[in-house]
Protein backbone atom coordinates (compact mmCIF):
# COMPACT_ATOMS: atom_id res chain seq x y z
CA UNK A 1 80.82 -130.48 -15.41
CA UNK A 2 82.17 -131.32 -11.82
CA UNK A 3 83.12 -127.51 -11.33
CA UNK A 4 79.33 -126.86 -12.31
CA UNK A 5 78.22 -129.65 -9.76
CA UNK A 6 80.09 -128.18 -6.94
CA UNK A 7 79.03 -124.51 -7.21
CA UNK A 8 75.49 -125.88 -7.37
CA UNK A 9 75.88 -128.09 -4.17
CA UNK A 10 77.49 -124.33 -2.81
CA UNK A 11 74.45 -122.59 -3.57
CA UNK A 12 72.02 -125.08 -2.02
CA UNK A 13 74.01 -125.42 1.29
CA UNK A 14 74.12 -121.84 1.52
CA UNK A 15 70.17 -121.64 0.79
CA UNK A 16 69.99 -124.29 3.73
CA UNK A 17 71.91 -122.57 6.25
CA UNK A 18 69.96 -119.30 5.66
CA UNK A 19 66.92 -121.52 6.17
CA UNK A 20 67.90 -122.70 9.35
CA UNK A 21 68.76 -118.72 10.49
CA UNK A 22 64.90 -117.76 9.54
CA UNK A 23 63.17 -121.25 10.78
CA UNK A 24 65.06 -123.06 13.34
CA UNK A 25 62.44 -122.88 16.20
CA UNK A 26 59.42 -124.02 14.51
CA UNK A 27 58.22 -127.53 15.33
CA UNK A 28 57.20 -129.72 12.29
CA UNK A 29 58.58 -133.04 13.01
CA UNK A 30 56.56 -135.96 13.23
CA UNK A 31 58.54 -139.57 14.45
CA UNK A 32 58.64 -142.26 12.69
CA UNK A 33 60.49 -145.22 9.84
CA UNK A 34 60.91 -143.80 6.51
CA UNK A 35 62.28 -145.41 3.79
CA UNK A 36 63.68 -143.78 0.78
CA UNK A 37 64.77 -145.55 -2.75
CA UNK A 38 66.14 -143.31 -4.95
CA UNK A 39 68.43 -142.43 -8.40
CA UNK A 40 70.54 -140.02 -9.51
CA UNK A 41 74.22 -139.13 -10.80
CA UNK A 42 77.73 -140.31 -9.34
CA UNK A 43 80.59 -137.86 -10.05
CA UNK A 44 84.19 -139.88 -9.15
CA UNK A 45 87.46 -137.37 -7.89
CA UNK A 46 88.85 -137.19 -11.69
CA UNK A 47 92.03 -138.44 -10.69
CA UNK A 48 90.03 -141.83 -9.47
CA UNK A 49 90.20 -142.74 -13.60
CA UNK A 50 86.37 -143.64 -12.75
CA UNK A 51 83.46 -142.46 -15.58
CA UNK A 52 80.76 -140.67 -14.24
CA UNK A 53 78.03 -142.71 -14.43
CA UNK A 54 73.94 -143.10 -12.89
CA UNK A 55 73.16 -144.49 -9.12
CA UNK A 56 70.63 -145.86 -7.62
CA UNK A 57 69.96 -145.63 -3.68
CA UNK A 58 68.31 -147.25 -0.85
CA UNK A 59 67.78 -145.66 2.81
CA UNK A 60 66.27 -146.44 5.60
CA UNK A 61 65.97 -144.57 8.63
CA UNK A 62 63.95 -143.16 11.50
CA UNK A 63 62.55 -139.60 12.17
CA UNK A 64 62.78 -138.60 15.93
CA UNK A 65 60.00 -135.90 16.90
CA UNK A 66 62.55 -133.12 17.04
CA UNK A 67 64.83 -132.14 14.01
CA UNK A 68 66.78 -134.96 13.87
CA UNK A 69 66.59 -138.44 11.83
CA UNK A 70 69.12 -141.34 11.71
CA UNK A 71 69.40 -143.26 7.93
CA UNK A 72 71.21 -146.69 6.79
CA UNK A 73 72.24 -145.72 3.48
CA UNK A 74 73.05 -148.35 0.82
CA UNK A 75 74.41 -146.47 -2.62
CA UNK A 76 75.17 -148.45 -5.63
CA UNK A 77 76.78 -146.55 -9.15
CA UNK A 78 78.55 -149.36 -11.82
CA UNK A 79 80.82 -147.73 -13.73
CA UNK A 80 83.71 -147.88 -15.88
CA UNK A 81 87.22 -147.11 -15.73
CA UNK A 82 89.44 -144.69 -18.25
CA UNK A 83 92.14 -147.48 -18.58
CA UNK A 84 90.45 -150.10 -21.06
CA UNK A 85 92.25 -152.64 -19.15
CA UNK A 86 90.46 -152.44 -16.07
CA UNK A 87 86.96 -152.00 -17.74
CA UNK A 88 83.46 -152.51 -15.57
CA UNK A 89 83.90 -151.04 -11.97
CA UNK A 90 81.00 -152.07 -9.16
CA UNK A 91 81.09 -148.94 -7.05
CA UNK A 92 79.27 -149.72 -3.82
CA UNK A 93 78.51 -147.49 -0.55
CA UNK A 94 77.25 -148.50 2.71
CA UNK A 95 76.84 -145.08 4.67
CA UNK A 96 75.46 -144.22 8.76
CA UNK A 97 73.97 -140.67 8.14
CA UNK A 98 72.57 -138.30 10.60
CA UNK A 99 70.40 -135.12 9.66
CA UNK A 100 69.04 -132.37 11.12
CA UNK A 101 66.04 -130.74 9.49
CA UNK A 102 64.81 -127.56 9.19
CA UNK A 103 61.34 -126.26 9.69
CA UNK A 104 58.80 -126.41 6.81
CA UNK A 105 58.56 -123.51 4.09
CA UNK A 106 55.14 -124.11 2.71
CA UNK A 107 55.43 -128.08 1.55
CA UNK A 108 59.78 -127.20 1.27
CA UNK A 109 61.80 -128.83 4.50
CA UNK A 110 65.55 -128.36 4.28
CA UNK A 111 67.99 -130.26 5.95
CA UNK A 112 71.65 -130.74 6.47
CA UNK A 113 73.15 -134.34 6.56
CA UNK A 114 76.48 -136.11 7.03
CA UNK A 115 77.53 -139.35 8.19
CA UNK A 116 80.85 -142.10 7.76
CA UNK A 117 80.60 -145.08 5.81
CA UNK A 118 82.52 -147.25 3.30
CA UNK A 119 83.61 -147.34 -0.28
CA UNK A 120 84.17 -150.64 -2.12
CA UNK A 121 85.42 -150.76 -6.06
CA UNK A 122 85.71 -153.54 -7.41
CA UNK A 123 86.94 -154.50 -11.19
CA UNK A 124 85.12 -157.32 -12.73
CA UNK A 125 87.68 -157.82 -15.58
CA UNK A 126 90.56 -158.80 -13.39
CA UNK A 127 88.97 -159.46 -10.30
CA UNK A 128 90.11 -156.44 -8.06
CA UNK A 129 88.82 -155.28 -5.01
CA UNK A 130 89.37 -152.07 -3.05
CA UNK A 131 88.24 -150.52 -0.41
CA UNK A 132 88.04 -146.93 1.64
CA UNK A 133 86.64 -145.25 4.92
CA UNK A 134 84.73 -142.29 3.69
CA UNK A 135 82.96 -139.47 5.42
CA UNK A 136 80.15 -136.81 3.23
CA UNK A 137 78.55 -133.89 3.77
CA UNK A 138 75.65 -132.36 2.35
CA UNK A 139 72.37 -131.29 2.64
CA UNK A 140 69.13 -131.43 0.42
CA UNK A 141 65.73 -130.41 1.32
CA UNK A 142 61.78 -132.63 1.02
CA UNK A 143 58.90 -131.67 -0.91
CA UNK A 144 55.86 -132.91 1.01
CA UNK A 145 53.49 -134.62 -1.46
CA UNK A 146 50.82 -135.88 1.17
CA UNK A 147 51.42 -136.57 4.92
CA UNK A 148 53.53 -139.95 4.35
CA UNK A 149 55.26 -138.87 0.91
CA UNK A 150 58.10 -136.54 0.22
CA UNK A 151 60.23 -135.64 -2.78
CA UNK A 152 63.50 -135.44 -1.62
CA UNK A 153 66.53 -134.06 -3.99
CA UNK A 154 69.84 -134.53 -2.03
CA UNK A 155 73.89 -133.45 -3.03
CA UNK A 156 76.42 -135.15 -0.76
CA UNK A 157 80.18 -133.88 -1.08
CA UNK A 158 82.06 -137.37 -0.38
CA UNK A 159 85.90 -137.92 1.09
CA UNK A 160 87.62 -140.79 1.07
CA UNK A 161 90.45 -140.82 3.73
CA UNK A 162 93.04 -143.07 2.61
CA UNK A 163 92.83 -142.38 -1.04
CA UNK A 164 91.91 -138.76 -0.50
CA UNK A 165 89.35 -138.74 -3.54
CA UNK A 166 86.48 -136.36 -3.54
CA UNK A 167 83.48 -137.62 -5.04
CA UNK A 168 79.72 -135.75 -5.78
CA UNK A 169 76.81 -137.78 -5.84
CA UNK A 170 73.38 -136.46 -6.41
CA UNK A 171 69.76 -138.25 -5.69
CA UNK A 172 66.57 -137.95 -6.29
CA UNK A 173 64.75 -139.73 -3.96
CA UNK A 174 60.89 -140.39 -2.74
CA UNK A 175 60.75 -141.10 1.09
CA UNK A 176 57.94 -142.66 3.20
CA UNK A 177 57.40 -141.68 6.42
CA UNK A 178 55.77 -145.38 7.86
CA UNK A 179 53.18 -144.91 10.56
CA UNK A 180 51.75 -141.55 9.97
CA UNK A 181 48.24 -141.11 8.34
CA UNK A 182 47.68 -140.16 4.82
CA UNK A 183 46.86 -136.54 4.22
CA UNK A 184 47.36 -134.24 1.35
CA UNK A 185 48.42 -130.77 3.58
CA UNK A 186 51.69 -130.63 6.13
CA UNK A 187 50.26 -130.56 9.36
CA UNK A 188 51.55 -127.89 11.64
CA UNK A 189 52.05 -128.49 15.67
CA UNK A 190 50.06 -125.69 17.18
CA UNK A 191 51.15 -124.01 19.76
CA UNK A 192 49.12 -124.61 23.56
CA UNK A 193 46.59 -122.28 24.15
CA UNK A 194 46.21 -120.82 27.51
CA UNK A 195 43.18 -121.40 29.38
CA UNK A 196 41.82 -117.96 29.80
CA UNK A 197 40.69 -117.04 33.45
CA UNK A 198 37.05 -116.29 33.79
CA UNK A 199 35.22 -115.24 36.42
CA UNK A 200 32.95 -117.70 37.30
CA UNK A 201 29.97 -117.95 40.76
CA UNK A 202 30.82 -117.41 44.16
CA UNK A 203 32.47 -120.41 46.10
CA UNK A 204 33.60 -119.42 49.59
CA UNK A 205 34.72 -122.39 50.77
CA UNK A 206 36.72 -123.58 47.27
CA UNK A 207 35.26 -126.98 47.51
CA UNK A 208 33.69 -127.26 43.49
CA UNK A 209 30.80 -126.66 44.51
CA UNK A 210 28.78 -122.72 43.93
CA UNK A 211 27.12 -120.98 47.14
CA UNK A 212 23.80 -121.32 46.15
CA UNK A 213 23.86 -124.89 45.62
CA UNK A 214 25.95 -125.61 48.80
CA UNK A 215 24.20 -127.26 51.67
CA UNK A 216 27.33 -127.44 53.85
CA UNK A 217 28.99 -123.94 53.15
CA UNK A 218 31.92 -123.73 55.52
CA UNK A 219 33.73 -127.18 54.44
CA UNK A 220 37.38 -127.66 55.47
CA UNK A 221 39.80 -126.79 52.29
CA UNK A 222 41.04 -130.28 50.75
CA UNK A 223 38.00 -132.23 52.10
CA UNK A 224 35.97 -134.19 49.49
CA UNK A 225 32.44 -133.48 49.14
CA UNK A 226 29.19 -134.84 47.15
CA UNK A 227 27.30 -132.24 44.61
CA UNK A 228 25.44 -130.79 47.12
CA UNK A 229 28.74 -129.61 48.95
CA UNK A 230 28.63 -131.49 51.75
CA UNK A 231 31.78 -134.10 53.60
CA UNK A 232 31.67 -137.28 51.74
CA UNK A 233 30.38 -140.25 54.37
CA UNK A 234 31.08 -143.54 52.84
CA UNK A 235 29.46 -145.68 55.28
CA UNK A 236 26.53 -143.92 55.90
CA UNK A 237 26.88 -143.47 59.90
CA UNK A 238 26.25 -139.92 60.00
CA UNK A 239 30.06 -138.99 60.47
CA UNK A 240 32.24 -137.64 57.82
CA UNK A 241 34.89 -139.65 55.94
CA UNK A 242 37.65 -136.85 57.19
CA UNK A 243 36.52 -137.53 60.76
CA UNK A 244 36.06 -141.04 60.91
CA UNK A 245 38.34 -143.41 62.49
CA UNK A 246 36.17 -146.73 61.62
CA UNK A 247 35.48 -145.86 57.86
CA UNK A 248 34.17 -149.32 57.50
CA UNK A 249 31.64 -149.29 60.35
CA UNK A 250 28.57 -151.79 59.32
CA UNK A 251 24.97 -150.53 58.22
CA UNK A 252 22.75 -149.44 61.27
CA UNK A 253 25.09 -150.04 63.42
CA UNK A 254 25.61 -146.88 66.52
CA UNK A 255 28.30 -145.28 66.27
CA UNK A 256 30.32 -142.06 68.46
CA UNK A 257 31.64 -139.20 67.64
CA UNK A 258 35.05 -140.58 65.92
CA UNK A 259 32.60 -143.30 63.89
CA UNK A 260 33.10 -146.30 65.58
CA UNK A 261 31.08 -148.64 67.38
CA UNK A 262 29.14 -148.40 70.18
CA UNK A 263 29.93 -151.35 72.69
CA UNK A 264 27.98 -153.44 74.98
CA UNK A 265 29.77 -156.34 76.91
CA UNK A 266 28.35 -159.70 77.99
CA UNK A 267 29.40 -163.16 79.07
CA UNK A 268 29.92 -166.39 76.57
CA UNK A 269 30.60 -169.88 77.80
CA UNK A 270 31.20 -172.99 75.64
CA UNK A 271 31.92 -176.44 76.71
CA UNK A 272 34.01 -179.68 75.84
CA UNK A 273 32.95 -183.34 76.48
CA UNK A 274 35.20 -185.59 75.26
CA UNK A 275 35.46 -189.16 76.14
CA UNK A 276 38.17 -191.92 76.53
CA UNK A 277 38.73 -195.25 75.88
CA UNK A 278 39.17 -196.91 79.50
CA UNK A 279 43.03 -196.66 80.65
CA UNK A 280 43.88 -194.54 77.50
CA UNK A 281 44.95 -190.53 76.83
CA UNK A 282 44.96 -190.65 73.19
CA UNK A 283 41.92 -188.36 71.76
CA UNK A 284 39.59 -189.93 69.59
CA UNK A 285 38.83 -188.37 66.17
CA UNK A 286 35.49 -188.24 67.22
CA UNK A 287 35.96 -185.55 69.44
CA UNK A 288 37.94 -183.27 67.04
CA UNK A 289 34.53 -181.18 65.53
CA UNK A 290 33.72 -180.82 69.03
CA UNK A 291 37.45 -179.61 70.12
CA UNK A 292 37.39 -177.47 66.90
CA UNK A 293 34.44 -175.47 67.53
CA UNK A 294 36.06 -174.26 70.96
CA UNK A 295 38.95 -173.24 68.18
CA UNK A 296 36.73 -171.15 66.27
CA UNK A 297 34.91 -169.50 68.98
CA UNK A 298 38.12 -168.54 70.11
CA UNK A 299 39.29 -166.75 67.43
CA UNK A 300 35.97 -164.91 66.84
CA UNK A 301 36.10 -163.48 69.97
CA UNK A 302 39.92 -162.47 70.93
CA UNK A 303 41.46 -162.47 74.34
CA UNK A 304 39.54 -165.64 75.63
CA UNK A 305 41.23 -168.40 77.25
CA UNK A 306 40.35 -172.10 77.71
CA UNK A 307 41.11 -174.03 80.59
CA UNK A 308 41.28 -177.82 79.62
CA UNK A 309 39.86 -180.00 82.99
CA UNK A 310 40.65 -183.69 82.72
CA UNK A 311 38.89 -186.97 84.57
CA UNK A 312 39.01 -190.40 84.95
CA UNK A 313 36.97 -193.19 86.56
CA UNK A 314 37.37 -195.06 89.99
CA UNK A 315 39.38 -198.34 89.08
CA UNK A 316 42.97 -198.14 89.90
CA UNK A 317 44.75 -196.33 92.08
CA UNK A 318 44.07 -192.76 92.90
CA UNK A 319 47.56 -191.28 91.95
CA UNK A 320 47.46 -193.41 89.00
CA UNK A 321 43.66 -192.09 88.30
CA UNK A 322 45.10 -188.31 88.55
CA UNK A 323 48.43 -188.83 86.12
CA UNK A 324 46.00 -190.26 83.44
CA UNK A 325 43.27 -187.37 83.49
CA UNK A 326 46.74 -184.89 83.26
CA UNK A 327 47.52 -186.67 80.33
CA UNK A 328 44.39 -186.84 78.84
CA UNK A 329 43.95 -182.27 79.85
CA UNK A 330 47.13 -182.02 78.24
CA UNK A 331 46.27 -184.32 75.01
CA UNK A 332 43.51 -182.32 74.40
CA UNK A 333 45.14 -179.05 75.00
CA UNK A 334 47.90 -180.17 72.03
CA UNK A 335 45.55 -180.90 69.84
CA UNK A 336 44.10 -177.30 69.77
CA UNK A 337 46.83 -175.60 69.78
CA UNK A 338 48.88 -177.74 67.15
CA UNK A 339 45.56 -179.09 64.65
CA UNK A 340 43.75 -176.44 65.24
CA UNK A 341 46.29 -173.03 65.74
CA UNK A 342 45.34 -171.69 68.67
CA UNK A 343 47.84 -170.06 70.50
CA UNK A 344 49.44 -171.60 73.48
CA UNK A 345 49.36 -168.92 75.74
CA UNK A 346 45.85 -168.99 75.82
CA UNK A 347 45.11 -172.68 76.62
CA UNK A 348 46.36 -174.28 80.13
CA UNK A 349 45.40 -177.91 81.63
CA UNK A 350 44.73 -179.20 84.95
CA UNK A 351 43.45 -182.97 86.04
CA UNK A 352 41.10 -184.37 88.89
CA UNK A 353 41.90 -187.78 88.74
CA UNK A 354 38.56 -189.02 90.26
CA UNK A 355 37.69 -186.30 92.30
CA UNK A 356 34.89 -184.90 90.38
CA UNK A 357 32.57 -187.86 88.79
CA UNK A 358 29.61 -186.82 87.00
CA UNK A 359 27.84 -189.86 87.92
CA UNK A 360 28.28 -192.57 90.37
CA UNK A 361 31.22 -195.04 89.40
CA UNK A 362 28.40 -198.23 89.62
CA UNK A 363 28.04 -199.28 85.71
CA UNK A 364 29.82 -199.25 82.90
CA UNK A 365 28.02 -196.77 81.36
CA UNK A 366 28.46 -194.51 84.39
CA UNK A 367 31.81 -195.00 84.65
CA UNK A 368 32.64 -194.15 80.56
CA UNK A 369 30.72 -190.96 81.22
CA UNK A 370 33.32 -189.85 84.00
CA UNK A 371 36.16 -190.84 81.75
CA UNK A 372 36.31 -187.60 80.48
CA UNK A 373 37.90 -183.85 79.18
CA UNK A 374 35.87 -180.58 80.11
CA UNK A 375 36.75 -177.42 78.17
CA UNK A 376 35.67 -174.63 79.86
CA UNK A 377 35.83 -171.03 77.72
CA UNK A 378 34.90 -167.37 79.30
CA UNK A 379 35.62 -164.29 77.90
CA UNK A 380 34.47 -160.73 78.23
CA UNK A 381 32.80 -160.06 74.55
CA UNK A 382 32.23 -156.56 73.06
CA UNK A 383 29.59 -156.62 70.56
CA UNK A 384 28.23 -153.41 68.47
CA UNK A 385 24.39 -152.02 69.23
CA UNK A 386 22.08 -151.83 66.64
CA UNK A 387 20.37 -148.54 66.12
């Protein structure tokens, strides 16, 4: 029965390999899990003393999308041994197969497969357990019964190493392909088609758009144009995107040749008051919305520069009078550049002492007014004109 078995598992290899000669470029493999639980017939090496006896199988594996697949294989066949005294054998194989398919025959795909694994025996009756590497070959081929079913018959030729047994073990098997959608034909990867080339309307330029629908005929090669041909001109100021410089130039605004604004210049001025208790330099909170509107104006319009003045009243001496408004310039000056970020560089201070009242020195009204800090800002400011 064995010799029978083995001339069988012959003839299907060789039908395999001449298979492979007539269909190995074809491309019917679609990726994914596949499961496959299975029975058949374990033939043992006859000097192994083992019965023959039925199996029962369990794989799971993955298709890649080219010929090859990867399976866990988990084989089960209780038997029984020849020597009574031994009796029930659990026969158990855990087996890492690879396979490489064949193309489809109508609803037939062949494949070859081998892999390494292990052999465990173990006797009930006395409680013996052995063990052995073992390595099969074989092949088998799947009958495609919808899109995610296959019967699958499969003969593997199996060699243990260290007890150098050869074993047969046929399976019938039903395998799931997970993932793919049902359908009841094999579905065939087409080749790609082509595009044929057909003449098509006249477009001198090569910009998409047909001669007799282009307004703007001679367009630059690579330059991106609307459906009537012409430069794209994204912010509406009359010069094309390719050509503009200032691509985000503001609605109405005039513009030159490179799209960018046309500049005017005029003259800006904005003053600081800020008043002091009498005899002191430290700046009153008070005064910092005042001190940080000269901030902002400064940073709308760069390149200005703010010259902090600083004055006192006429008690006390004179070179007293002109240390205390420096103190007070320079107080002010620290607070914009260190509260309010403005950068050093652009702010200096200078103080009068009381040179330069605002009013005469006669009340105490008159004299807080000319306890003071003048910030005086000028700058040169370019602003656009409006068409």
């Amino acid at each position: 029965m064995k010799n029978i078995v083995k001339n069988i598992m012959t003839a299907t290899l060789a039908s395999t390999m001449s298979a492979a000669a007539v269909t190995a470029f074809a491309d019917d493999y679609e990726p994914g899990f596949t499961v496959t639980p299975g029975v058949g017939y374990y033939f043992f090496d006859s000097d192994s003393n083992i019965d023959d006896d039925t199996l029962f199988s369990l794989a799971l594996g993955y298709q890649f999308d080219n010929p090859w697949a990867v399976e866990l294989v988990y084989l089960n066949a209780d038997s029984e041994s020849d020597n009574s005294l031994i009796g029930d054998i659990d026969v158990e194989q855990y087996r890492l197969d690879g396979l490489y398919h064949f193309s489809r025959s109508g609803k037939w795909q062949p494949y070859l497969a081998g892999g390494i694994g292990d052999i465990d025996y173990e006797a009930t009756r006395f409680s013996v357990d052995d063990n052995d590497t073992i390595f099969n070959f074989g092949g088998g081929a799947k009958y495609q019964l919808s899109k995610v079913a296959s019967l699958r018959p499969d003969l593997r030729l199996i060699h243990g190493i260290e007890e150098s047994t050869f074993d047969v073990a046929f399976t019938l098997g039903l395998s799931f392909l997970l993932g793919a959608t049902e359908s009841s034909a094999p579905v065939k990867k087409s080749k790609p088609v082509e595009p044929a080339v057909v003449a098509g309307p006249a477009d001198a330029d090569n910009d998409g758009v047909i001669d007799s629908r282009d307004q703007c005929p001679n367009t630059p090669n690579g330059v991106r144009v609307d459906s009537n041909g012409c430069p794209l001109d994204s912010d509406k100021d009359g010069v094309a995107d390719y050509k503009d410089s200032c691509p985000d130039s503001a609605l109405n605004a005039k513009v030159d040749s490179r799209g960018c604004y046309i500049e005017l210049t005029e003259d800006k001025e904005v003053q600081l008051n800020v008043r002091f208790a009498n005899n002191s330099a430290e700046v009153p909170q008070s005064a910092y919305p005042e001190i940080e509107s000269v901030a902002k104006f400064m940073r709308e319009y760069a390149g200005t520069s703010v010259v902090i003045e600083g004055h006192t009243d006429d008690r006390g001496a004179a070179a007293y009078n002109q240390q205390l408004s420096e103190r007070r310039a320079k107080a002010v000056a620290d607070v914009l550049i260190q509260e309010f970020r403005v950068s050093g560089n652009s702010v200096s201070s200078v103080g009068y002492g009381e040179e330069k009242p605002v009013v005469s020195n006669d009340t105490a009204e008159n004299r807080a007014t000319n306890r003071r800090v003048v910030a005086v800002v000028k700058a040169t400011v370019k602003t656009r004109a409006e068409k």
